[in-house]
Protein backbone atom coordinates (compact mmCIF):
# COMPACT_ATOMS: atom_id res chain seq x y z
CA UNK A 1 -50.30 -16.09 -66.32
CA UNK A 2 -47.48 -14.64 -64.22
CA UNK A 3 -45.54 -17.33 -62.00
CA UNK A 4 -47.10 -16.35 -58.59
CA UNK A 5 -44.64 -16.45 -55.04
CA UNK A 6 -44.44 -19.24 -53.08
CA UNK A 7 -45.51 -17.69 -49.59
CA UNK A 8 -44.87 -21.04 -48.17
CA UNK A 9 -40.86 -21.08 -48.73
CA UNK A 10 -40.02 -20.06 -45.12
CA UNK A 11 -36.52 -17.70 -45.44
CA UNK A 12 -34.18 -18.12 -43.34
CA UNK A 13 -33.64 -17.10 -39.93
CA UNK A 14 -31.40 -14.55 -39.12
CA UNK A 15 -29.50 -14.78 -35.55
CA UNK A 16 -29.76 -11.74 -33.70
CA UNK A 17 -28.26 -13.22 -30.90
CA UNK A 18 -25.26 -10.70 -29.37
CA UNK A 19 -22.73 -12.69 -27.17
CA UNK A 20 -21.61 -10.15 -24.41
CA UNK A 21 -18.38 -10.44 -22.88
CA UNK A 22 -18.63 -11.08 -18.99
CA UNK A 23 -16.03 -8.96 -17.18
CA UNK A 24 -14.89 -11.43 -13.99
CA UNK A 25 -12.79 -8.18 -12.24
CA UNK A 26 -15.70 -6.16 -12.48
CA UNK A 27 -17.41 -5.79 -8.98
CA UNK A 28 -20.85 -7.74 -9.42
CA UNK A 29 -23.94 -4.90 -9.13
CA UNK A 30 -25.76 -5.64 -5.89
CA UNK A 31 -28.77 -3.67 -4.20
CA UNK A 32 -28.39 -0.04 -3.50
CA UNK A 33 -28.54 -0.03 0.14
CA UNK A 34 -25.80 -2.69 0.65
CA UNK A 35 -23.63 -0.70 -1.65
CA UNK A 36 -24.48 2.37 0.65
CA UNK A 37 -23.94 0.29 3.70
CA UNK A 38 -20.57 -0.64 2.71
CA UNK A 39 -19.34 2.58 1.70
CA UNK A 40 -20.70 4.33 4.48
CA UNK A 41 -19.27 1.17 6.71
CA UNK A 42 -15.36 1.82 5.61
CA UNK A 43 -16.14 5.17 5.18
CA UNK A 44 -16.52 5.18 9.01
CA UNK A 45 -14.40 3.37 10.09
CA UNK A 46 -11.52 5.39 7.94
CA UNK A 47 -12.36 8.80 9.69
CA UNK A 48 -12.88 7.18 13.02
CA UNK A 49 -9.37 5.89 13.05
CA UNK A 50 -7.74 8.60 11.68
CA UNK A 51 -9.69 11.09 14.75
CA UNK A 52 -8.50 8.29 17.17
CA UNK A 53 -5.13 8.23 15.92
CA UNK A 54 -5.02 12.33 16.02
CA UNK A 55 -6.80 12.49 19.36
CA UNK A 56 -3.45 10.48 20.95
CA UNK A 57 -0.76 13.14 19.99
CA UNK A 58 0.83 14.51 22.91
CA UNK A 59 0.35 18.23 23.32
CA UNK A 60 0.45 19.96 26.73
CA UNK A 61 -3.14 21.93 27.79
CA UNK A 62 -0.63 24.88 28.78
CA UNK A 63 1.11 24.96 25.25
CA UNK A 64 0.10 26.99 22.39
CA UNK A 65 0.50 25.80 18.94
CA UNK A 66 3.69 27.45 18.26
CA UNK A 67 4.83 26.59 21.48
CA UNK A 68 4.20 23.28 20.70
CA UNK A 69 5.55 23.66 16.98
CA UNK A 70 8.58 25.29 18.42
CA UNK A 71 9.46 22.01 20.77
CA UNK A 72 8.82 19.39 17.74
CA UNK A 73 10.21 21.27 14.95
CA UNK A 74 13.58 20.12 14.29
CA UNK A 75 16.13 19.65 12.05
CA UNK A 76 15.69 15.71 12.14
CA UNK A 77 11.62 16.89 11.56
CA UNK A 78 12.62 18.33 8.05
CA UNK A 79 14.54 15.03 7.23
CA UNK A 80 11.42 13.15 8.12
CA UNK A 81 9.38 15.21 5.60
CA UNK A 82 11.84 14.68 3.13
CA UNK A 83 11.65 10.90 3.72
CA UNK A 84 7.87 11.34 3.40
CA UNK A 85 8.04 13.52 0.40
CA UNK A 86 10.52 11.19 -1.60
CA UNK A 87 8.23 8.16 -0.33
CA UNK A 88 4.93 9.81 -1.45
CA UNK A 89 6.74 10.86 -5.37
CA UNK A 90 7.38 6.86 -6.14
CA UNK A 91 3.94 5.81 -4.69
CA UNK A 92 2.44 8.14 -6.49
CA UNK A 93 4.13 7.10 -9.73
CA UNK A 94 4.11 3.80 -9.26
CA UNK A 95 1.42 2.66 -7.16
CA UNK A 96 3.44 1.04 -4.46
CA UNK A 97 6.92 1.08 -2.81
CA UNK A 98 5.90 3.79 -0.10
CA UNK A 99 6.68 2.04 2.60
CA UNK A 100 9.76 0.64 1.28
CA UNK A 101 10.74 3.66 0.23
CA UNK A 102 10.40 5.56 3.33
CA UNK A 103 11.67 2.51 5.88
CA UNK A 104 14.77 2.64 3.88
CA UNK A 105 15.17 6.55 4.52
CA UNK A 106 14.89 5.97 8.16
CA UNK A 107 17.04 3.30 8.53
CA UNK A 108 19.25 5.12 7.00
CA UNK A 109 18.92 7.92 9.67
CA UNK A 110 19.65 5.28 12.50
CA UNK A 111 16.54 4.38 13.64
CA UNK A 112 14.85 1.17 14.75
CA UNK A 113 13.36 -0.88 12.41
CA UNK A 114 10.50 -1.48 14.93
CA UNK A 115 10.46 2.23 15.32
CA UNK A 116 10.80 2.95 11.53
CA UNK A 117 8.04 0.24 10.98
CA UNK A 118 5.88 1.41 13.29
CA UNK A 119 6.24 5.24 12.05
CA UNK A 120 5.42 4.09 8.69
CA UNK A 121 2.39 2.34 9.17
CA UNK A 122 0.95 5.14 10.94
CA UNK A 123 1.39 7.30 8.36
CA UNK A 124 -0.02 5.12 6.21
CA UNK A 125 -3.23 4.57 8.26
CA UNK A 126 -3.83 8.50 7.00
CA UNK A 127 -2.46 7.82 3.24
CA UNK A 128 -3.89 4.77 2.64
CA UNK A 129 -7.13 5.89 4.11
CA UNK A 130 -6.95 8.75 1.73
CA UNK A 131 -6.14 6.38 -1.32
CA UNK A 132 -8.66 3.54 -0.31
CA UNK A 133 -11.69 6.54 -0.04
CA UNK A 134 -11.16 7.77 -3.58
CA UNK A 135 -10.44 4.75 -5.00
CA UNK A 136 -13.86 3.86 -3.39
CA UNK A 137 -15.51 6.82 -4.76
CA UNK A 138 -14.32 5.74 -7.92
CA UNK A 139 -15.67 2.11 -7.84
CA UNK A 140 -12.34 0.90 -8.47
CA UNK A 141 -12.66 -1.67 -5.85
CA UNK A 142 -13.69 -5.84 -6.38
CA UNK A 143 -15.41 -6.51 -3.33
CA UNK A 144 -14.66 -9.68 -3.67
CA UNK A 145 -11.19 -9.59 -4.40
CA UNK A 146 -11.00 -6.87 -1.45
CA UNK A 147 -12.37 -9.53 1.14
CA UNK A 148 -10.23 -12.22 0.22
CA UNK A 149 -7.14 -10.30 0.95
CA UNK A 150 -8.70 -8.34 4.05
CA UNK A 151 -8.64 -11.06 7.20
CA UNK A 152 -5.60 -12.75 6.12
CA UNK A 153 -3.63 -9.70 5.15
CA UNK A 154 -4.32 -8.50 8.57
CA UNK A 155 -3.32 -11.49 10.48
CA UNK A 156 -0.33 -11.68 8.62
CA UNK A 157 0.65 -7.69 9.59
CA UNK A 158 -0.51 -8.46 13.15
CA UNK A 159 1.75 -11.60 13.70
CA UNK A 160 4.93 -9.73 11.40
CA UNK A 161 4.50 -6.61 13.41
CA UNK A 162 4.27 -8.62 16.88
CA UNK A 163 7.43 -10.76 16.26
CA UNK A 164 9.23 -7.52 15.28
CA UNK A 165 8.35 -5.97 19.07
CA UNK A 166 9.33 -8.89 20.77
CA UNK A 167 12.71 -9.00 19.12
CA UNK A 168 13.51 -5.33 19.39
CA UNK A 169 16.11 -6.04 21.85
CA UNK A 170 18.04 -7.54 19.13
CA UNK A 171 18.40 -4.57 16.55
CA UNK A 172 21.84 -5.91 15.32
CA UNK A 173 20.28 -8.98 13.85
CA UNK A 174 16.95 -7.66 12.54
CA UNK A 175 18.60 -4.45 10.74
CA UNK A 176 20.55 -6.27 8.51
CA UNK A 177 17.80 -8.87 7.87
CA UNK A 178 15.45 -5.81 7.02
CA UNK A 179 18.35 -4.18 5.16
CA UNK A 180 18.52 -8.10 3.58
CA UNK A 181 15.11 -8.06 2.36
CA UNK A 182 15.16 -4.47 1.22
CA UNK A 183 17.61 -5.37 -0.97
CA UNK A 184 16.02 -8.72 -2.78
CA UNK A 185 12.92 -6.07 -3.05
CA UNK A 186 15.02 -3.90 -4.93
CA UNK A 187 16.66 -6.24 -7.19
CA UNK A 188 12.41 -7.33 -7.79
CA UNK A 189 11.39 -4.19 -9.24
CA UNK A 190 14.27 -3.64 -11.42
CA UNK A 191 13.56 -7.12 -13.01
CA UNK A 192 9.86 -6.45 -13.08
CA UNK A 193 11.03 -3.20 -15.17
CA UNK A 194 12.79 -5.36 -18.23
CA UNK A 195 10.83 -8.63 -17.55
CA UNK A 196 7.37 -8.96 -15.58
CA UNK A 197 5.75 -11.87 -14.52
CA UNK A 198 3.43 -13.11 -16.43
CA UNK A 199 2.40 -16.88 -14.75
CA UNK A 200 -1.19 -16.87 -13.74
CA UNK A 201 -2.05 -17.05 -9.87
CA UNK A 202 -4.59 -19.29 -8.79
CA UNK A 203 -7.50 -18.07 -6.79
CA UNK A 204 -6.78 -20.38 -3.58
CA UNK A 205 -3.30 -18.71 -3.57
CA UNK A 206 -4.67 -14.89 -2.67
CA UNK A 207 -5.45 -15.74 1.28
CA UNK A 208 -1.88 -17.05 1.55
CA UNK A 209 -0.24 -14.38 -0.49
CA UNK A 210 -2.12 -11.46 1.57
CA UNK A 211 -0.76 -13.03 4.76
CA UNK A 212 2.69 -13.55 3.59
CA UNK A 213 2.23 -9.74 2.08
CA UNK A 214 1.06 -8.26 5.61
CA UNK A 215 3.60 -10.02 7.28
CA UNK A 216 6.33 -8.96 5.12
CA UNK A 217 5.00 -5.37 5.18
CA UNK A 218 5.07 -5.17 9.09
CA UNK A 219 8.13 -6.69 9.66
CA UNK A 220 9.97 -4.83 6.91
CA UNK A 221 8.08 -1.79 6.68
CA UNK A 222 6.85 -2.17 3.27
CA UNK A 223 6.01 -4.47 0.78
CA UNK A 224 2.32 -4.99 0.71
CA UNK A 225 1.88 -3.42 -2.68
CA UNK A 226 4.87 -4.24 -4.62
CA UNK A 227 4.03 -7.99 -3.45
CA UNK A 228 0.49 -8.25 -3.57
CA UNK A 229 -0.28 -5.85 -6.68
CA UNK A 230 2.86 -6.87 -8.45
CA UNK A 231 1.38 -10.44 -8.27
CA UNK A 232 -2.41 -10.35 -8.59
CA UNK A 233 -1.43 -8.36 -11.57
CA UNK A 234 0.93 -10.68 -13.21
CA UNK A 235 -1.28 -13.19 -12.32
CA UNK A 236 -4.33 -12.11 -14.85
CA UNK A 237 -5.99 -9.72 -12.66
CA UNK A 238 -7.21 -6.02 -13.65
CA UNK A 239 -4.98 -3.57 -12.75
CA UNK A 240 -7.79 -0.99 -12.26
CA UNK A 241 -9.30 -3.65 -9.44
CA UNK A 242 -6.35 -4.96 -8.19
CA UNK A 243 -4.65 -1.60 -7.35
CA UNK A 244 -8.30 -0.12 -5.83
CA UNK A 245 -8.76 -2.90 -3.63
CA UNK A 246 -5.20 -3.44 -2.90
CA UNK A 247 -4.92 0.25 -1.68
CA UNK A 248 -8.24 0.04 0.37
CA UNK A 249 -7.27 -2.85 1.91
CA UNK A 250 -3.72 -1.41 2.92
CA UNK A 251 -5.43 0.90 5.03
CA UNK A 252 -6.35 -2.25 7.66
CA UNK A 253 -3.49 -3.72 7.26
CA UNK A 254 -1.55 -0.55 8.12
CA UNK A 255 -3.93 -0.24 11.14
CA UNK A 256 -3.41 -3.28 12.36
CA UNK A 257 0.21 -2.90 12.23
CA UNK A 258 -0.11 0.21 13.88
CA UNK A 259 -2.00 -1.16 16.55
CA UNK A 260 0.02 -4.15 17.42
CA UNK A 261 3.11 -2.00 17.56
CA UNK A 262 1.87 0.94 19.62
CA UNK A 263 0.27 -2.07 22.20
CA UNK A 264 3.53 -3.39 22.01
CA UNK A 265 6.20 -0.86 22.19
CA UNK A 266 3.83 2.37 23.25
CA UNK A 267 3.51 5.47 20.61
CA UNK A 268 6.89 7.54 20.99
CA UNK A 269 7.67 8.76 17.57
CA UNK A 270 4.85 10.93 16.67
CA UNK A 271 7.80 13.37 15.54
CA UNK A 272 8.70 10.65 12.47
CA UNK A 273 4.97 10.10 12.00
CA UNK A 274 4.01 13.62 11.62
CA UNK A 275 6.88 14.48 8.99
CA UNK A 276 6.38 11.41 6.99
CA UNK A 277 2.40 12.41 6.57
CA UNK A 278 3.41 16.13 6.02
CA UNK A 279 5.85 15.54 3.25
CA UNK A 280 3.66 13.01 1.60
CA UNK A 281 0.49 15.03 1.70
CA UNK A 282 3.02 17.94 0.20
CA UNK A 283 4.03 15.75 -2.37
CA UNK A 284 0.76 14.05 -3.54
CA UNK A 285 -0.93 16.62 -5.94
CA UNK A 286 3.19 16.93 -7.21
CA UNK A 287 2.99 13.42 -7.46
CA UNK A 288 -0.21 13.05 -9.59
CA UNK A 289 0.83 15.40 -12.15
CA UNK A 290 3.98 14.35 -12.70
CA UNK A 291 2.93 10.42 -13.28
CA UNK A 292 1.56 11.27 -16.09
CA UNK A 293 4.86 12.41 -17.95
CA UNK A 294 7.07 10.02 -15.99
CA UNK A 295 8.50 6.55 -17.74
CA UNK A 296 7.73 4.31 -15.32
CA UNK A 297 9.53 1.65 -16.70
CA UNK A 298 12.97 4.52 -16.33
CA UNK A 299 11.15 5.16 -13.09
CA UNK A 300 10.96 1.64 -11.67
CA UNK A 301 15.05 1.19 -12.28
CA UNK A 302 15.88 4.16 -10.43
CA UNK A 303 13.94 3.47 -7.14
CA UNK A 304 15.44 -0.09 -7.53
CA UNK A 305 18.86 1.05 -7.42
CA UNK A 306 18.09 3.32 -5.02
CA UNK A 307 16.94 1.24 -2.46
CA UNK A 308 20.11 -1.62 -3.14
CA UNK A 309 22.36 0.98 -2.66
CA UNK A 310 21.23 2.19 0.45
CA UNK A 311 20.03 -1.26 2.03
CA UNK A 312 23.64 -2.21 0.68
CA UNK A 313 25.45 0.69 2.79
CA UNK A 314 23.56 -0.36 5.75
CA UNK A 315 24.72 -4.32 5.77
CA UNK A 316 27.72 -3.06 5.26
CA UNK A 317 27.22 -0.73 8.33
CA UNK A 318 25.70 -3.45 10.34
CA UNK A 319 27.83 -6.46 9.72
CA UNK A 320 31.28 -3.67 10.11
CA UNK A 321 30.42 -2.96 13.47
């Protein structure tokens, strides 16, 4: 008699179970008509700004374009675009330092910082809208990380970019402190080149680093991304995310800068604000190409020298005289 099977031995069970890795920075899937609502919501409120900000350039009803282009082209026009142009190449390598960048180059040229701030963040009310739309379009934005940094970052650039107004009468103290901070920013990105930060950031910290960031961006004319993305970053956070929502965000706090400071000190230096767009919108598709190829790290040491020598020649400018 053959030995028959035991059809009661139960085998044993095989776990099928698959353990998927939850992505935190990865903006959580919601219902298809808020995700349309939103986009369509800061897709609005992008152009509207940008038509507003258009519709308040000065041009006579008797003047005919090249009248007009005759009158506002100048030499100091093509120094602007240059400004722009050089501002738009790092920012499009590295994903920030525009407005440092370009508030340097103007300071340089003798103007204001109130006036170079304010020129700056207008510009960047068309770049960053620009930037913030395809990033967008992309879905490289967290809303959630994006809201956390939007209300503070704008109070912060409201309340930097008011003090600066108010204190415009006293240009010989705030250059050099601009020139001052400039610098340390400088000396920051060449040591984030050899050594980045790598200490985590706690979540309760991103209100009062987006309000510290908006107010150092208004009141310097820059430093909302190499603050704010150089830290979220170091601190754990996607740079995909971080740099999407970062940039879309930029674009309000740019506005409101813009804002306080043409309430504040009226809107006189369309002439800076239309060669610092032009240059940078000439530059962008350069820009993109060329970050591919680029060592960033190489990259990162030159615009940090850069910007110590120069906010170094102007201390020594301000504090001589």
């Amino acid at each position: 008699m053959l030995p028959s099977n035991n059809t009661n031995q139960s085998e044993p069970e095989v776990n099928t179970t698959v353990i998927v890795p939850v992505d935190l920075e990865t903006p959580a899937k919601t219902g298809k008509p808020r995700n349309i609502l939103f986009h369509f919501g800061v897709v609005g409120i992008v152009l509207a700004t940008i038509l507003i900000f258009m519709g308040q350039v000065p041009v006579q009803d008797s003047a005919t374009v090249y009248d007009w282009l005759a009158q506002n082209t100048t030499s100091e026009f093509f120094l602007y675009m240059l400004g722009g142009f050089i501002a738009q190449m790092v920012d499009g390598a590295l994903g920030m330092a525009y407005g440092l960048t370009s508030t340097t180059f103007l300071l340089t040229l003798g103007i204001s910082p109130a006036a170079a701030s304010a020129s700056v963040h207008a510009s960047e009310v068309f770049t960053s809208g620009a930037s913030g739309l395809m990033h967008l379009k992309l879905k490289n934005v967290n809303r959630k990380l994006f809201a956390s940094l939007l209300i503070p970052g704008v109070i912060g650039a409201g309340l930097g970019a008011y003090i600066l107004s108010e204190l415009e009468s006293y240009n010989y103290i705030i250059k050099p402190l601009v020139a001052s901070y400039t610098l340390v920013l400088g000396a920051l990105i060449i040591i984030k080149a050899f050594r980045p930060n790598r200490s985590k950031l706690k979540e309760k910290l991103i209100a009062p680093l987006a309000v510290f960031g908006g107010f150092m961006d208004s009141v310097g004319g820059g430093g909302w991304g190499p603050i704010v993305s150089s830290t979220l970053i170091a601190g754990g956070h996607s740079p995909r995310f971080t740099i999407g929502s970062v940039n879309l965000a930029e674009f309000f706090i740019a506005l409101a800068s813009s804002i306080t400071f043409f309430t504040m000190i009226g809107i006189h230096h369309w002439q800076i604000i239309a060669g610092l767009i032009l240059g940078g919108v000439i530059a962008a598709p350069i820009a993109a190409n060329l970050s591919k190829n680029l060592p960033v790290k190489g990259l990162m040491i030159l615009v940090g020298i850069l910007v110590i020598l120069v906010s170094s020649r102007i201390l020594y400018m301000a504090l001589g005289s």
